[in-house]
PDB file of N, CA and C in Angstrom:
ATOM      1  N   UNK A   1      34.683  10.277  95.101  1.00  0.00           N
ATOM      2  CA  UNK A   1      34.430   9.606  93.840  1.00  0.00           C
ATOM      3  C   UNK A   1      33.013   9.927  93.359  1.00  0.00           C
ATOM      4  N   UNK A   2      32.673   9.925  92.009  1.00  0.00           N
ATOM      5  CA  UNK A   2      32.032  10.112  91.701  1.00  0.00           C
ATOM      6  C   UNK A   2      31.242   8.859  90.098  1.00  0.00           C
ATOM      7  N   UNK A   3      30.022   8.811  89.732  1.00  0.00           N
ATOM      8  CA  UNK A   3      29.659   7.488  89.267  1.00  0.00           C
ATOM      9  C   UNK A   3      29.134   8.384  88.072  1.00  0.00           C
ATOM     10  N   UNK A   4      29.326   7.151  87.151  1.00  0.00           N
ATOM     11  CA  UNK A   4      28.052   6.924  85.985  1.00  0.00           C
ATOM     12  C   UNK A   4      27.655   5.484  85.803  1.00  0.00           C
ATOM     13  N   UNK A   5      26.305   5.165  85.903  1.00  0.00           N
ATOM     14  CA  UNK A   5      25.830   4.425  85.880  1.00  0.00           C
ATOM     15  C   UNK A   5      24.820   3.938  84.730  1.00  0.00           C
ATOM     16  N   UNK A   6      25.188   2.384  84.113  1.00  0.00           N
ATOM     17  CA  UNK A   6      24.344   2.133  83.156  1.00  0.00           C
ATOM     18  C   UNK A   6      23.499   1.177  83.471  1.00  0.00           C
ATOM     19  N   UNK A   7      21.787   1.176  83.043  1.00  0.00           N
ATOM     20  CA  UNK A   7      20.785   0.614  83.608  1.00  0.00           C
ATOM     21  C   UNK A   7      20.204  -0.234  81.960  1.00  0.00           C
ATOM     22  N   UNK A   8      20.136  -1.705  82.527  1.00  0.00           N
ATOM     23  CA  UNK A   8      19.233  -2.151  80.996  1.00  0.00           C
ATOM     24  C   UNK A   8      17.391  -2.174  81.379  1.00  0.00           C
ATOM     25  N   UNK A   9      16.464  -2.252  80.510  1.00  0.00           N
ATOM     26  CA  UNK A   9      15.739  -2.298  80.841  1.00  0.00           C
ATOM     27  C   UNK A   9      14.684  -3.537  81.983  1.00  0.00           C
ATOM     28  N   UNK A  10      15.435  -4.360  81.552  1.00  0.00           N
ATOM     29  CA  UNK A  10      15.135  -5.234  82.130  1.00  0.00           C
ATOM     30  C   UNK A  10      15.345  -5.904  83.430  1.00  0.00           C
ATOM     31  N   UNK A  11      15.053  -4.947  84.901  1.00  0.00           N
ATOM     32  CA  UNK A  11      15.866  -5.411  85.695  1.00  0.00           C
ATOM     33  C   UNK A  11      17.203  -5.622  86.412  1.00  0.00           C
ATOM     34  N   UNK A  12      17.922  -6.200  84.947  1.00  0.00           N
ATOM     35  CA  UNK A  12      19.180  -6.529  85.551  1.00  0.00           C
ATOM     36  C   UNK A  12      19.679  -5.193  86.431  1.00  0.00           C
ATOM     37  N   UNK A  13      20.747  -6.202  87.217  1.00  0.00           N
ATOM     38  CA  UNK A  13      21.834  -5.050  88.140  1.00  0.00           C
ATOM     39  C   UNK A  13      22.105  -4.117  87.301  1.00  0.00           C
ATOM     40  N   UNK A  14      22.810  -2.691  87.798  1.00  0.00           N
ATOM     41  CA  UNK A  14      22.894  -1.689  86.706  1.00  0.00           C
ATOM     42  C   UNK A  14      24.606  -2.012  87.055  1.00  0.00           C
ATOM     43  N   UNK A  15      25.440  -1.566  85.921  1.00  0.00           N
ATOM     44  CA  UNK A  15      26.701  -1.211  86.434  1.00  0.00           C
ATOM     45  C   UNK A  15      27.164   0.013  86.650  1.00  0.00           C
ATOM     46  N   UNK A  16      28.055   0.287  87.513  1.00  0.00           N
ATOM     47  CA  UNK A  16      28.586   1.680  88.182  1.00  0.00           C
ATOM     48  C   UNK A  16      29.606   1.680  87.587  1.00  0.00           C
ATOM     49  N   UNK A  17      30.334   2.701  87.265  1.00  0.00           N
ATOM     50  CA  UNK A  17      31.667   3.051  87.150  1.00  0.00           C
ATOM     51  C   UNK A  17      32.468   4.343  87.897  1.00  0.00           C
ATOM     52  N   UNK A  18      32.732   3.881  88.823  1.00  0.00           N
ATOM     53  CA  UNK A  18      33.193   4.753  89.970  1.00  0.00           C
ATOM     54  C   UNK A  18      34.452   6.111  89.125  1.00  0.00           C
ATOM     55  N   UNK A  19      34.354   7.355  89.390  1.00  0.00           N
ATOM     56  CA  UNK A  19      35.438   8.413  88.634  1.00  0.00           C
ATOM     57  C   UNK A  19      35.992   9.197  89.437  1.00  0.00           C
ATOM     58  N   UNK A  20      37.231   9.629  89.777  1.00  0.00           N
ATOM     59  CA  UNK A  20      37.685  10.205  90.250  1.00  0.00           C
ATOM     60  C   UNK A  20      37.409  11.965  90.071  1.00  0.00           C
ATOM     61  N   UNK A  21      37.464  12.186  90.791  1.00  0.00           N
ATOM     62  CA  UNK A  21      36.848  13.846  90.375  1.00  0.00           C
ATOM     63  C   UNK A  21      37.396  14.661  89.024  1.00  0.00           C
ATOM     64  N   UNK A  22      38.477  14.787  88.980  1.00  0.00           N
ATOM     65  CA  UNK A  22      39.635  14.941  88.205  1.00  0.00           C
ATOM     66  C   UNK A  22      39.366  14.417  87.229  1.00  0.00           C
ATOM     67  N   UNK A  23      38.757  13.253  86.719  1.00  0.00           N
ATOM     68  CA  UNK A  23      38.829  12.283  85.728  1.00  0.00           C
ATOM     69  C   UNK A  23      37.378  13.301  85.247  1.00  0.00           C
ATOM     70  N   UNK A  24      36.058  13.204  86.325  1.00  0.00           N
ATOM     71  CA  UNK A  24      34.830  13.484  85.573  1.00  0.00           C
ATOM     72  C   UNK A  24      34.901  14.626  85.387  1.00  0.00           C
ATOM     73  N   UNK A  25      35.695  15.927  85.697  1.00  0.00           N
ATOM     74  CA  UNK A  25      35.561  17.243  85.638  1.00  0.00           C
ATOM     75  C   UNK A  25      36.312  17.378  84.043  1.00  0.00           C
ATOM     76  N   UNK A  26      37.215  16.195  83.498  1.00  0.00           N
ATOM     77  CA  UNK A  26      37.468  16.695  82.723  1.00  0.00           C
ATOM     78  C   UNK A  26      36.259  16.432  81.433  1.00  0.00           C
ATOM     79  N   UNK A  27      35.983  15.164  81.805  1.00  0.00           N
ATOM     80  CA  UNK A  27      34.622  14.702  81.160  1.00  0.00           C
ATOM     81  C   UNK A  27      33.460  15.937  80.741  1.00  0.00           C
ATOM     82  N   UNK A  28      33.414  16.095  82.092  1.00  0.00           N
ATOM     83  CA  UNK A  28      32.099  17.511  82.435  1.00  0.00           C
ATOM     84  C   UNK A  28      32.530  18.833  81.033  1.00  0.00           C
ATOM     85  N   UNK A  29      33.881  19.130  81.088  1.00  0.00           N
ATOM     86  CA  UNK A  29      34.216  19.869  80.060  1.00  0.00           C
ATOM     87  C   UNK A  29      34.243  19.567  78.877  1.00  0.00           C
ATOM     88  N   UNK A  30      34.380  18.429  78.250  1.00  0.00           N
ATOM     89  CA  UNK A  30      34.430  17.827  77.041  1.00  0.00           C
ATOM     90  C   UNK A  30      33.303  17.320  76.496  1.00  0.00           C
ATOM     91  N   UNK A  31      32.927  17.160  74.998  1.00  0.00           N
ATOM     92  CA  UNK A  31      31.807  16.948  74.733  1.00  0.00           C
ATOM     93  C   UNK A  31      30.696  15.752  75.353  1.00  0.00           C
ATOM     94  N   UNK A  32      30.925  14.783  76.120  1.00  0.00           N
ATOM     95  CA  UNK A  32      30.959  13.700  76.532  1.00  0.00           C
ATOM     96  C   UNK A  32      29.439  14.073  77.035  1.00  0.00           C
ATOM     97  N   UNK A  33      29.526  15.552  77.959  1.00  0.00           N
ATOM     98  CA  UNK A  33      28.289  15.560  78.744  1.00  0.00           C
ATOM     99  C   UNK A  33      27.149  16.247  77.976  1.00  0.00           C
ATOM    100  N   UNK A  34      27.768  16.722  76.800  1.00  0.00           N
ATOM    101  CA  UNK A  34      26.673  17.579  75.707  1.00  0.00           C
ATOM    102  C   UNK A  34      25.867  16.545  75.033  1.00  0.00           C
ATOM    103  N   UNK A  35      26.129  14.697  75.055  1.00  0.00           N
ATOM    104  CA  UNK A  35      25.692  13.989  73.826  1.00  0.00           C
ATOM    105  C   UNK A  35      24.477  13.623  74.898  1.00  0.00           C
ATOM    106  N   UNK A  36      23.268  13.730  74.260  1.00  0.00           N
ATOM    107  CA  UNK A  36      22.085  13.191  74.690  1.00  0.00           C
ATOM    108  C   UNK A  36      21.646  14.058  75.645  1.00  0.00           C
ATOM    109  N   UNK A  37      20.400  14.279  76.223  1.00  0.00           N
ATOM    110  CA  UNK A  37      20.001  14.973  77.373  1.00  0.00           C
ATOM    111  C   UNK A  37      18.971  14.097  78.026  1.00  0.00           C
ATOM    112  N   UNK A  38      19.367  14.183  79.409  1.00  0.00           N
ATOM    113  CA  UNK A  38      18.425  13.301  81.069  1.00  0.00           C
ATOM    114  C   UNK A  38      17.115  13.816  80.489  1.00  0.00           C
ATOM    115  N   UNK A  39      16.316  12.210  80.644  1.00  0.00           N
ATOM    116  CA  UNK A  39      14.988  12.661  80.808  1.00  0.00           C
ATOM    117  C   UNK A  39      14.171  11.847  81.832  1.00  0.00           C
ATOM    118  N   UNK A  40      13.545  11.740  82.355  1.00  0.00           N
ATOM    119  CA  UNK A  40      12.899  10.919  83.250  1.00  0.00           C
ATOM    120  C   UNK A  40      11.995   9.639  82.731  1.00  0.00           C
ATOM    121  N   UNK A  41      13.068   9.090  83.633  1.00  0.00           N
ATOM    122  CA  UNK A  41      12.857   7.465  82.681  1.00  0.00           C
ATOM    123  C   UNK A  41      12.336   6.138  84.020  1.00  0.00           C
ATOM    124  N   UNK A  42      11.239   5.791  84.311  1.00  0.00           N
ATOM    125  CA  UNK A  42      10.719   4.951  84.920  1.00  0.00           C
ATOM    126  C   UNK A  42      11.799   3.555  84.229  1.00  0.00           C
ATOM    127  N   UNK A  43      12.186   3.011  85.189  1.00  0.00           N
ATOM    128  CA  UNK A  43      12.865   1.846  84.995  1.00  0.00           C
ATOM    129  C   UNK A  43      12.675   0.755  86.574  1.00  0.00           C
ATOM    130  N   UNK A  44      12.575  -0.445  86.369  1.00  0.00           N
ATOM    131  CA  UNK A  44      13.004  -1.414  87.543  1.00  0.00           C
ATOM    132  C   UNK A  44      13.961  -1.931  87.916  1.00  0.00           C
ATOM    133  N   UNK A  45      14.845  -1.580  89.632  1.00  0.00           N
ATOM    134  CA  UNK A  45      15.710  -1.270  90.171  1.00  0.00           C
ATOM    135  C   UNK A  45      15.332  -2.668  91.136  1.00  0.00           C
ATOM    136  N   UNK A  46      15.934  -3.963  90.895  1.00  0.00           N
ATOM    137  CA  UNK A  46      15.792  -4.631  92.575  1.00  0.00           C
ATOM    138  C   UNK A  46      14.717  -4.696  92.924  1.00  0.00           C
ATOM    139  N   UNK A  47      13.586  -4.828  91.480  1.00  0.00           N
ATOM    140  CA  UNK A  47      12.206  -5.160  91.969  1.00  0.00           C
ATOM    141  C   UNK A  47      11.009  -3.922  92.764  1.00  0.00           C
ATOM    142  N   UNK A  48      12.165  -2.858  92.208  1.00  0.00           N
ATOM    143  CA  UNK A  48      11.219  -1.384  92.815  1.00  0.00           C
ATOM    144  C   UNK A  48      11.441  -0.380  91.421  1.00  0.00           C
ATOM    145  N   UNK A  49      10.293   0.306  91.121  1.00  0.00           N
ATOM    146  CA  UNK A  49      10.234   1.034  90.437  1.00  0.00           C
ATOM    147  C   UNK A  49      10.485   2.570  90.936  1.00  0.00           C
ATOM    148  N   UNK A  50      11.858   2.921  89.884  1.00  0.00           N
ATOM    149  CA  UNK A  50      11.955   3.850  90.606  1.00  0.00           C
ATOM    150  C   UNK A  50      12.007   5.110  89.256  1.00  0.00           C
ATOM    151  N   UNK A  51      12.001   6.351  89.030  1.00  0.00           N
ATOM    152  CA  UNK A  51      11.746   7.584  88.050  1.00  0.00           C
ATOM    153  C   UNK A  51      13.450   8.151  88.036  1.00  0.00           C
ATOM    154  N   UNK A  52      14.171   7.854  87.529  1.00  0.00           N
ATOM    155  CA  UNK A  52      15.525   8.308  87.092  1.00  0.00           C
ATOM    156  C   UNK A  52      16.036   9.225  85.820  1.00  0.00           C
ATOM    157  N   UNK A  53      16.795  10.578  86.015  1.00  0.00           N
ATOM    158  CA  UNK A  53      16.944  11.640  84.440  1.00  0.00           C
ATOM    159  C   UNK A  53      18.291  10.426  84.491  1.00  0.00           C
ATOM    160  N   UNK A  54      17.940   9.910  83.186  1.00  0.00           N
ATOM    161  CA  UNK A  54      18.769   9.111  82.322  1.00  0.00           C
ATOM    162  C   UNK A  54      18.835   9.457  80.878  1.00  0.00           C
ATOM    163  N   UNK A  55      19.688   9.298  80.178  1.00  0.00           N
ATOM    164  CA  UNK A  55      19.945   9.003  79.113  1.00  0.00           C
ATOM    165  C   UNK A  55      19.718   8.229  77.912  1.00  0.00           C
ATOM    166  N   UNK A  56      19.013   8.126  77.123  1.00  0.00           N
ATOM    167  CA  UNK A  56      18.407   6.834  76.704  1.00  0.00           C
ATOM    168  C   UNK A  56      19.669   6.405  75.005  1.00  0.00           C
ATOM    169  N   UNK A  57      20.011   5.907  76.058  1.00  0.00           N
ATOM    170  CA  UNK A  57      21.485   5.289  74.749  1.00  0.00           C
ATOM    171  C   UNK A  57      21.149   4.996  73.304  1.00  0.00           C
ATOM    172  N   UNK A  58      19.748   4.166  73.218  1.00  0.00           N
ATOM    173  CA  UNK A  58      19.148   3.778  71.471  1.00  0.00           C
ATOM    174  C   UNK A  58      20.050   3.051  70.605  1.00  0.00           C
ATOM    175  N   UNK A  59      20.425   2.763  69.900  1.00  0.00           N
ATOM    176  CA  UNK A  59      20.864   2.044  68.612  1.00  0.00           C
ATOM    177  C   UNK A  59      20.581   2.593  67.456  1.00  0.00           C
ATOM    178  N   UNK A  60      22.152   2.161  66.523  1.00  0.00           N
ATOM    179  CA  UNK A  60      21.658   3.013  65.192  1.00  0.00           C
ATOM    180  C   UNK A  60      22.827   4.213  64.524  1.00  0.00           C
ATOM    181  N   UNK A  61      22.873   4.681  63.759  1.00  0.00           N
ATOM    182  CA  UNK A  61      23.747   5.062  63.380  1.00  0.00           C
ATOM    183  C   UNK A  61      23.851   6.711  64.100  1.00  0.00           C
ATOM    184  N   UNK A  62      22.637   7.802  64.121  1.00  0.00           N
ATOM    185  CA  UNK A  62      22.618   8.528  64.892  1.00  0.00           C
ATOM    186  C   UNK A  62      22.426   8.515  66.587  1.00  0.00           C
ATOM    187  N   UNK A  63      22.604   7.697  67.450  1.00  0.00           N
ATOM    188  CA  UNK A  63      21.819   6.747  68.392  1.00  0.00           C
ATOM    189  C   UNK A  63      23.062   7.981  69.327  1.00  0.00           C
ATOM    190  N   UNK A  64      22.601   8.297  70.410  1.00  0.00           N
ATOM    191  CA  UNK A  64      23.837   8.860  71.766  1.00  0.00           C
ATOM    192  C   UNK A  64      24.497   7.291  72.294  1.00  0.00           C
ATOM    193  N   UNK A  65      24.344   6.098  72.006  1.00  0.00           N
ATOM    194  CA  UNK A  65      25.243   5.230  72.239  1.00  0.00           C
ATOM    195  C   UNK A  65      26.519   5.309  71.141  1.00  0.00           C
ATOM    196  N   UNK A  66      26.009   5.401  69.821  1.00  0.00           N
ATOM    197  CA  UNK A  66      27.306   5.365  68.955  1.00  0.00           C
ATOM    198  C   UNK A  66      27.727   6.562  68.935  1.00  0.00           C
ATOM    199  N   UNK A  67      27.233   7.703  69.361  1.00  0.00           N
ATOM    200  CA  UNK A  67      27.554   9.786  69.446  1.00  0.00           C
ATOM    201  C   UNK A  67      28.904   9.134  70.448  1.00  0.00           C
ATOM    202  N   UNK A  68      28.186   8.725  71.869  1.00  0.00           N
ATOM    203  CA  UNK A  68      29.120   8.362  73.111  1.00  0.00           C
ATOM    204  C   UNK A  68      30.493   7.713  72.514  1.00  0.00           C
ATOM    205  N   UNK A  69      30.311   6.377  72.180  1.00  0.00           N
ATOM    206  CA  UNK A  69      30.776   5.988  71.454  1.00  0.00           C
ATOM    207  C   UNK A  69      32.482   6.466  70.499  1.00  0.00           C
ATOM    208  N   UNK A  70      31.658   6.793  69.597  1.00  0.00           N
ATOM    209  CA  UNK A  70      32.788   7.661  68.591  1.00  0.00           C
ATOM    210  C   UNK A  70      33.709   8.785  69.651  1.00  0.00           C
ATOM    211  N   UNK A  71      32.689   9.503  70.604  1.00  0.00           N
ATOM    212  CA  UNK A  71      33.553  10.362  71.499  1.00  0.00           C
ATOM    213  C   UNK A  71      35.074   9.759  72.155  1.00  0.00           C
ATOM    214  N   UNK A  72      34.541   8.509  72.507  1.00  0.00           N
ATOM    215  CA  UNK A  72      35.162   8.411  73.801  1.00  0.00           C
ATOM    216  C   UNK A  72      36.625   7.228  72.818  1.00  0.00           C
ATOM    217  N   UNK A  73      36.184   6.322  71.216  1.00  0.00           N
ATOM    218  CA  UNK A  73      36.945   6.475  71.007  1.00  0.00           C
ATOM    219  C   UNK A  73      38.355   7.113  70.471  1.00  0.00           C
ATOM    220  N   UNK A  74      37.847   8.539  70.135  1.00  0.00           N
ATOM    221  CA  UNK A  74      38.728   9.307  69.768  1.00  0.00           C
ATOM    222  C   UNK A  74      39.493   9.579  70.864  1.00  0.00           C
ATOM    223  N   UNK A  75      38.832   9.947  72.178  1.00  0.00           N
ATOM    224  CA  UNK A  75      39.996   9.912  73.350  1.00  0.00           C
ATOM    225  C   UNK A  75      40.801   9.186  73.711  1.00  0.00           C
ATOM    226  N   UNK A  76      40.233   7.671  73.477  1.00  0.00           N
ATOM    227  CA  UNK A  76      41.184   6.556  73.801  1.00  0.00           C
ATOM    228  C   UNK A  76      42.363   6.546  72.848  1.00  0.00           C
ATOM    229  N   UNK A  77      42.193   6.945  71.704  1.00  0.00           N
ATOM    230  CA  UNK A  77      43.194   7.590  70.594  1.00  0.00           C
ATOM    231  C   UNK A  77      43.969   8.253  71.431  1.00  0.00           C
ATOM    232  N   UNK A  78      43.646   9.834  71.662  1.00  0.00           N
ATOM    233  CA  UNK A  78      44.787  10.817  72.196  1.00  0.00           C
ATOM    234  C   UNK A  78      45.292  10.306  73.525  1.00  0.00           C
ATOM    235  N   UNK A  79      44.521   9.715  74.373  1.00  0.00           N
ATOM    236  CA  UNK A  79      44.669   9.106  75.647  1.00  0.00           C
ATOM    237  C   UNK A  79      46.081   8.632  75.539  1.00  0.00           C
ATOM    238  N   UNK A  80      45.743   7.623  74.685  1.00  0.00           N
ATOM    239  CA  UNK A  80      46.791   6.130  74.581  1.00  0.00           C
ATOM    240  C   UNK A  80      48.378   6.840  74.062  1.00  0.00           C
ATOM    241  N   UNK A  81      48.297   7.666  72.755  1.00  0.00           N
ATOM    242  CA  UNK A  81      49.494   8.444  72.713  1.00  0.00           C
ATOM    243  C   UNK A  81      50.516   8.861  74.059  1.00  0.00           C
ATOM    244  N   UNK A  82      49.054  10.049  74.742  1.00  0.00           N
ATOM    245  CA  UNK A  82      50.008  10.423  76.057  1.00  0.00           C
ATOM    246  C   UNK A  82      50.877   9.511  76.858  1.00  0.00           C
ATOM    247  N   UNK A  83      49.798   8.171  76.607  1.00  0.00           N
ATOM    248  CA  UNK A  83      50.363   7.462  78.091  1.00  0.00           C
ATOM    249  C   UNK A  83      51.412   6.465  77.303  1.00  0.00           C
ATOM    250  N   UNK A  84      51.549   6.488  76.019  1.00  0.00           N
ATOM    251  CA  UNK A  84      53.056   5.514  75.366  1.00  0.00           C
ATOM    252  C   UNK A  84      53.899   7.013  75.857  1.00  0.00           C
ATOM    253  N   UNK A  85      53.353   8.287  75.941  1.00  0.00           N
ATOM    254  CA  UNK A  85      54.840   8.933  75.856  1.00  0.00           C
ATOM    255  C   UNK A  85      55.632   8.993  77.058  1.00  0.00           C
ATOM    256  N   UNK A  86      54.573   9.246  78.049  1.00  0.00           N
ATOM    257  CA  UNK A  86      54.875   9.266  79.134  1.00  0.00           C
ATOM    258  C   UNK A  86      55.223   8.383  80.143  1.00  0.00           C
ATOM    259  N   UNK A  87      55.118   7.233  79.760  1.00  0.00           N
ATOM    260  CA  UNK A  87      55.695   5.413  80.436  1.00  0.00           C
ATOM    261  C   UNK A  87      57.138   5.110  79.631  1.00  0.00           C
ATOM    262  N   UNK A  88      57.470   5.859  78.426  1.00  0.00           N
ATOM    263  CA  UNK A  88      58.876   6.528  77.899  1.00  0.00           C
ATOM    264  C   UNK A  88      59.718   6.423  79.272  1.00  0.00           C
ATOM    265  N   UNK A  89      58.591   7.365  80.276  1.00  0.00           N
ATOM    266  CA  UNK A  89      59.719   8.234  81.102  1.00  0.00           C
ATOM    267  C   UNK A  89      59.742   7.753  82.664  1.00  0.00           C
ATOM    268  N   UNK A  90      58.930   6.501  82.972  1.00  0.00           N
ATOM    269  CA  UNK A  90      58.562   5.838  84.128  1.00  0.00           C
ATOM    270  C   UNK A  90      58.879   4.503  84.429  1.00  0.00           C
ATOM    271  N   UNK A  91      59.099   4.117  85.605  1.00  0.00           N
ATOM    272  CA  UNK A  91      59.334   2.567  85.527  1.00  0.00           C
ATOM    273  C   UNK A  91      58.769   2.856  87.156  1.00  0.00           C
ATOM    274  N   UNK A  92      58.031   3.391  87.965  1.00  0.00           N
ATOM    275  CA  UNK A  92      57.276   2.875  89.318  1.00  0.00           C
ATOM    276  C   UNK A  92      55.911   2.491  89.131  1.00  0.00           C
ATOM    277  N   UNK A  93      55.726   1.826  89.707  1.00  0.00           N
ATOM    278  CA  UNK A  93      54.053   1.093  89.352  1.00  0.00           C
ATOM    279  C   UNK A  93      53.246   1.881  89.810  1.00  0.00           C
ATOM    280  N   UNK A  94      53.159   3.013  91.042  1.00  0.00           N
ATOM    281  CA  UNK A  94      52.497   3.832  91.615  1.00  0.00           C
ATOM    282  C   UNK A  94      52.473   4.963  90.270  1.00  0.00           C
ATOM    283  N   UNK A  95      53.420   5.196  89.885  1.00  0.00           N
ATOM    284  CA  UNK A  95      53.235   5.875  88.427  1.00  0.00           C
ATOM    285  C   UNK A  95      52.498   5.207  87.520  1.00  0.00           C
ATOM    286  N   UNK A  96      52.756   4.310  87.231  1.00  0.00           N
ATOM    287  CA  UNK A  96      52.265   3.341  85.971  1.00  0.00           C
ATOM    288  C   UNK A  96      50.756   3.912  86.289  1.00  0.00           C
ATOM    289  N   UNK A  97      50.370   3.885  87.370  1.00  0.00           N
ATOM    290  CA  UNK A  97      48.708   3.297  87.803  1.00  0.00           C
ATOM    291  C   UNK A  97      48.309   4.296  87.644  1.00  0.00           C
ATOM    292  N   UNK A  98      48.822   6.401  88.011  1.00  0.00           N
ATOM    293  CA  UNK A  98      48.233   7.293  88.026  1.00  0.00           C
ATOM    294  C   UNK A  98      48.126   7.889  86.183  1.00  0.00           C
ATOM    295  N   UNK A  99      49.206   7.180  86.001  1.00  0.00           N
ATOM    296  CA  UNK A  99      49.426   7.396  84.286  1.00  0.00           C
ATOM    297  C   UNK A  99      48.563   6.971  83.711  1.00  0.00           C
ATOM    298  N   UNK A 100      47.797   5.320  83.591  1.00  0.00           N
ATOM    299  CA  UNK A 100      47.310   4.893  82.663  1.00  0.00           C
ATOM    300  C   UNK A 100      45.449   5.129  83.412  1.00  0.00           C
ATOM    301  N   UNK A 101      45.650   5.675  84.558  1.00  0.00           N
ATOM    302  CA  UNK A 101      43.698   6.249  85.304  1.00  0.00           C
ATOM    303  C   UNK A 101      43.010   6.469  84.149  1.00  0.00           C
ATOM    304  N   UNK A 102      43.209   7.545  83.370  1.00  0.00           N
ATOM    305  CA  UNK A 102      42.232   7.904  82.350  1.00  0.00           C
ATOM    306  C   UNK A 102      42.131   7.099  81.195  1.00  0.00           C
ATOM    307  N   UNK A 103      43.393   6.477  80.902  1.00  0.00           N
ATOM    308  CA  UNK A 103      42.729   5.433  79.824  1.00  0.00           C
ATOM    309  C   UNK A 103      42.084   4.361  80.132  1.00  0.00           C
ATOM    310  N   UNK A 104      42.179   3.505  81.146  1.00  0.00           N
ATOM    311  CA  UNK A 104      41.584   2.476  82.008  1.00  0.00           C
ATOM    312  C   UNK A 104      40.303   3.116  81.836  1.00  0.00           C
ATOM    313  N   UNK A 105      39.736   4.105  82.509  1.00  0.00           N
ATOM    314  CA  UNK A 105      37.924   4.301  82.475  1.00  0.00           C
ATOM    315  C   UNK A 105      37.714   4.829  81.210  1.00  0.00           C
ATOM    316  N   UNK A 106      38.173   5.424  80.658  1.00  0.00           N
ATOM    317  CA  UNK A 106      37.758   5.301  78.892  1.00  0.00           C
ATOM    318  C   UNK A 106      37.202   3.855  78.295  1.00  0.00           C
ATOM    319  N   UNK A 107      37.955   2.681  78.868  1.00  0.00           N
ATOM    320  CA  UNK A 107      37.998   1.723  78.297  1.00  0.00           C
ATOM    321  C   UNK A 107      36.669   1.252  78.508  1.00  0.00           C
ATOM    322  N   UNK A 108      36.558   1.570  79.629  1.00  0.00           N
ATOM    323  CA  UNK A 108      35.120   0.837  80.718  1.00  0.00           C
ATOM    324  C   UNK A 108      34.534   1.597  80.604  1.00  0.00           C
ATOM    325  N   UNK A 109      33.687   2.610  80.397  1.00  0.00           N
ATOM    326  CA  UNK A 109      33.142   3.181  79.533  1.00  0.00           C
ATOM    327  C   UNK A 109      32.859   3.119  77.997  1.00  0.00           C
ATOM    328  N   UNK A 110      33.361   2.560  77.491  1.00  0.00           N
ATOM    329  CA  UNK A 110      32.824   1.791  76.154  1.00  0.00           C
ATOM    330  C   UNK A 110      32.639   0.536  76.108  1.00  0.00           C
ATOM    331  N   UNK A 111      33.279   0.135  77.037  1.00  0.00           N
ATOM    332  CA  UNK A 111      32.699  -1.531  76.851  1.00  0.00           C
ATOM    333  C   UNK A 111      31.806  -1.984  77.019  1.00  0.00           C
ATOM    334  N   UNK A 112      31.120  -0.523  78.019  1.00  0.00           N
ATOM    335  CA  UNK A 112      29.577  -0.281  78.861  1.00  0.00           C
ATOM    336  C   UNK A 112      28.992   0.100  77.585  1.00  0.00           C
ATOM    337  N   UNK A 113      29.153   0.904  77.396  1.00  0.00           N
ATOM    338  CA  UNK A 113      28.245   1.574  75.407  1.00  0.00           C
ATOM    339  C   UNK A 113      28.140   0.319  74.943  1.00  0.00           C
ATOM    340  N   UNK A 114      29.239  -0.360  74.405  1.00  0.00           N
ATOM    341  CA  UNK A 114      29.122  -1.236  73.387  1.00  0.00           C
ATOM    342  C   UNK A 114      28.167  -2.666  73.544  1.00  0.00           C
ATOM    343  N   UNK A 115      27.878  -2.312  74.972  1.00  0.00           N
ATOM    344  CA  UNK A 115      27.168  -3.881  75.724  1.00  0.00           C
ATOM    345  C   UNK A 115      25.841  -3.733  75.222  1.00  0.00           C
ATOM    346  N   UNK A 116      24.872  -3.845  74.532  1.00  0.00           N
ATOM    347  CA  UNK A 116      23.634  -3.127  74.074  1.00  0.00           C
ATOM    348  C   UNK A 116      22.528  -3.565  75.319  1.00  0.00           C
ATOM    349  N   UNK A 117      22.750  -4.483  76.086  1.00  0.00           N
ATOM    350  CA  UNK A 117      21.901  -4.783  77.624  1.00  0.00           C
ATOM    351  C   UNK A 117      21.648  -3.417  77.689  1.00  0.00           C
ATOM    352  N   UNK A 118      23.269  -2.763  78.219  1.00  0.00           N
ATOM    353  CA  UNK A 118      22.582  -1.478  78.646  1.00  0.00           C
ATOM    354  C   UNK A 118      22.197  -0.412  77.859  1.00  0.00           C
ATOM    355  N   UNK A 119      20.667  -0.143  78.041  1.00  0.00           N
ATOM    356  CA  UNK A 119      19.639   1.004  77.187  1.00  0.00           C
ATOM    357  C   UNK A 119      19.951   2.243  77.848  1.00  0.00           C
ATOM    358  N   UNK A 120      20.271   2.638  78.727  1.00  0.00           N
ATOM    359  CA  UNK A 120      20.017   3.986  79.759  1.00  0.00           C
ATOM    360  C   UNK A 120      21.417   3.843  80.682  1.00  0.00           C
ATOM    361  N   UNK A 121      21.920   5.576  80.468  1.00  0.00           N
ATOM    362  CA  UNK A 121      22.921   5.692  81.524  1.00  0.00           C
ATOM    363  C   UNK A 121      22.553   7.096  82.402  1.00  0.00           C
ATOM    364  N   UNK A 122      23.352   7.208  83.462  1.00  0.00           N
ATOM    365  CA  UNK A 122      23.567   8.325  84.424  1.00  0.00           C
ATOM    366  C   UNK A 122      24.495   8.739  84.803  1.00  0.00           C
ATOM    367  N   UNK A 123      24.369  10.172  84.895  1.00  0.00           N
ATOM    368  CA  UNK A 123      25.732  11.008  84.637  1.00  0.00           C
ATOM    369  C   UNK A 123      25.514  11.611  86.041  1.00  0.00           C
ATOM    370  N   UNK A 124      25.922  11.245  87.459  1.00  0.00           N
ATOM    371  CA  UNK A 124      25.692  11.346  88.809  1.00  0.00           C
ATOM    372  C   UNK A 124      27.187  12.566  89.216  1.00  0.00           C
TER     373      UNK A 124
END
């Protein structure tokens, strides 16, 4: 498995979102990893300061939170199609679960964007 992680400035816990390889390789290919570029970003981790290439998400109409954003809802668009077509053709729950993987972290992945706590993410 593999993570992206979003950090607010303030301390708080960061959240992880754990990805299956498969899931981030397709990510890695798609514009997802072109929006914004890592820069080294001093932030506080658990009361330790630590120097992390993050992302700095921003606010705003040009902002890589709403770039991210707009990306990831257009996928949840094509996503969601596939997986009405293809639950057409399924009734095992072990299916259900490998079917709907990529739309599930699409989801959580914007809900993370849309949270404005978090300022800064990582693409691990």
């Amino acid at each position: 498995m593999l993570e992206i992680t979003f950090y607010s400035p303030n301390n708080q816990t960061p959240h992880t979102i754990e990805l299956a390889s498969d899931f981030l390789y397709w990510l890695a290919q798609s514009d997802f990893m072109e929006i914004g570029g890592e820069h080294p970003i001093e932030i506080e981790i658990d009361g330790e300061i630590v120097i992390l290439e993050l992302v700095k998400l921003g606010q705003g109409n040009s902002s890589n939170r709403k770039r991210l954003r707009d990306f990831l809802l257009e996928a949840i668009a094509q996503e969601s199609d596939a997986v009405l077509n293809k639950l057409n053709h399924t009734s095992a729950k072990q299916e259900y679960q490998a079917i709907t993987y990529k739309l599930r972290k699409l989801q959580e992945l914007r809900k993370c964007l849309e949270n404005e706590t978090y300022q800064y993410l990582q693409r691990v």
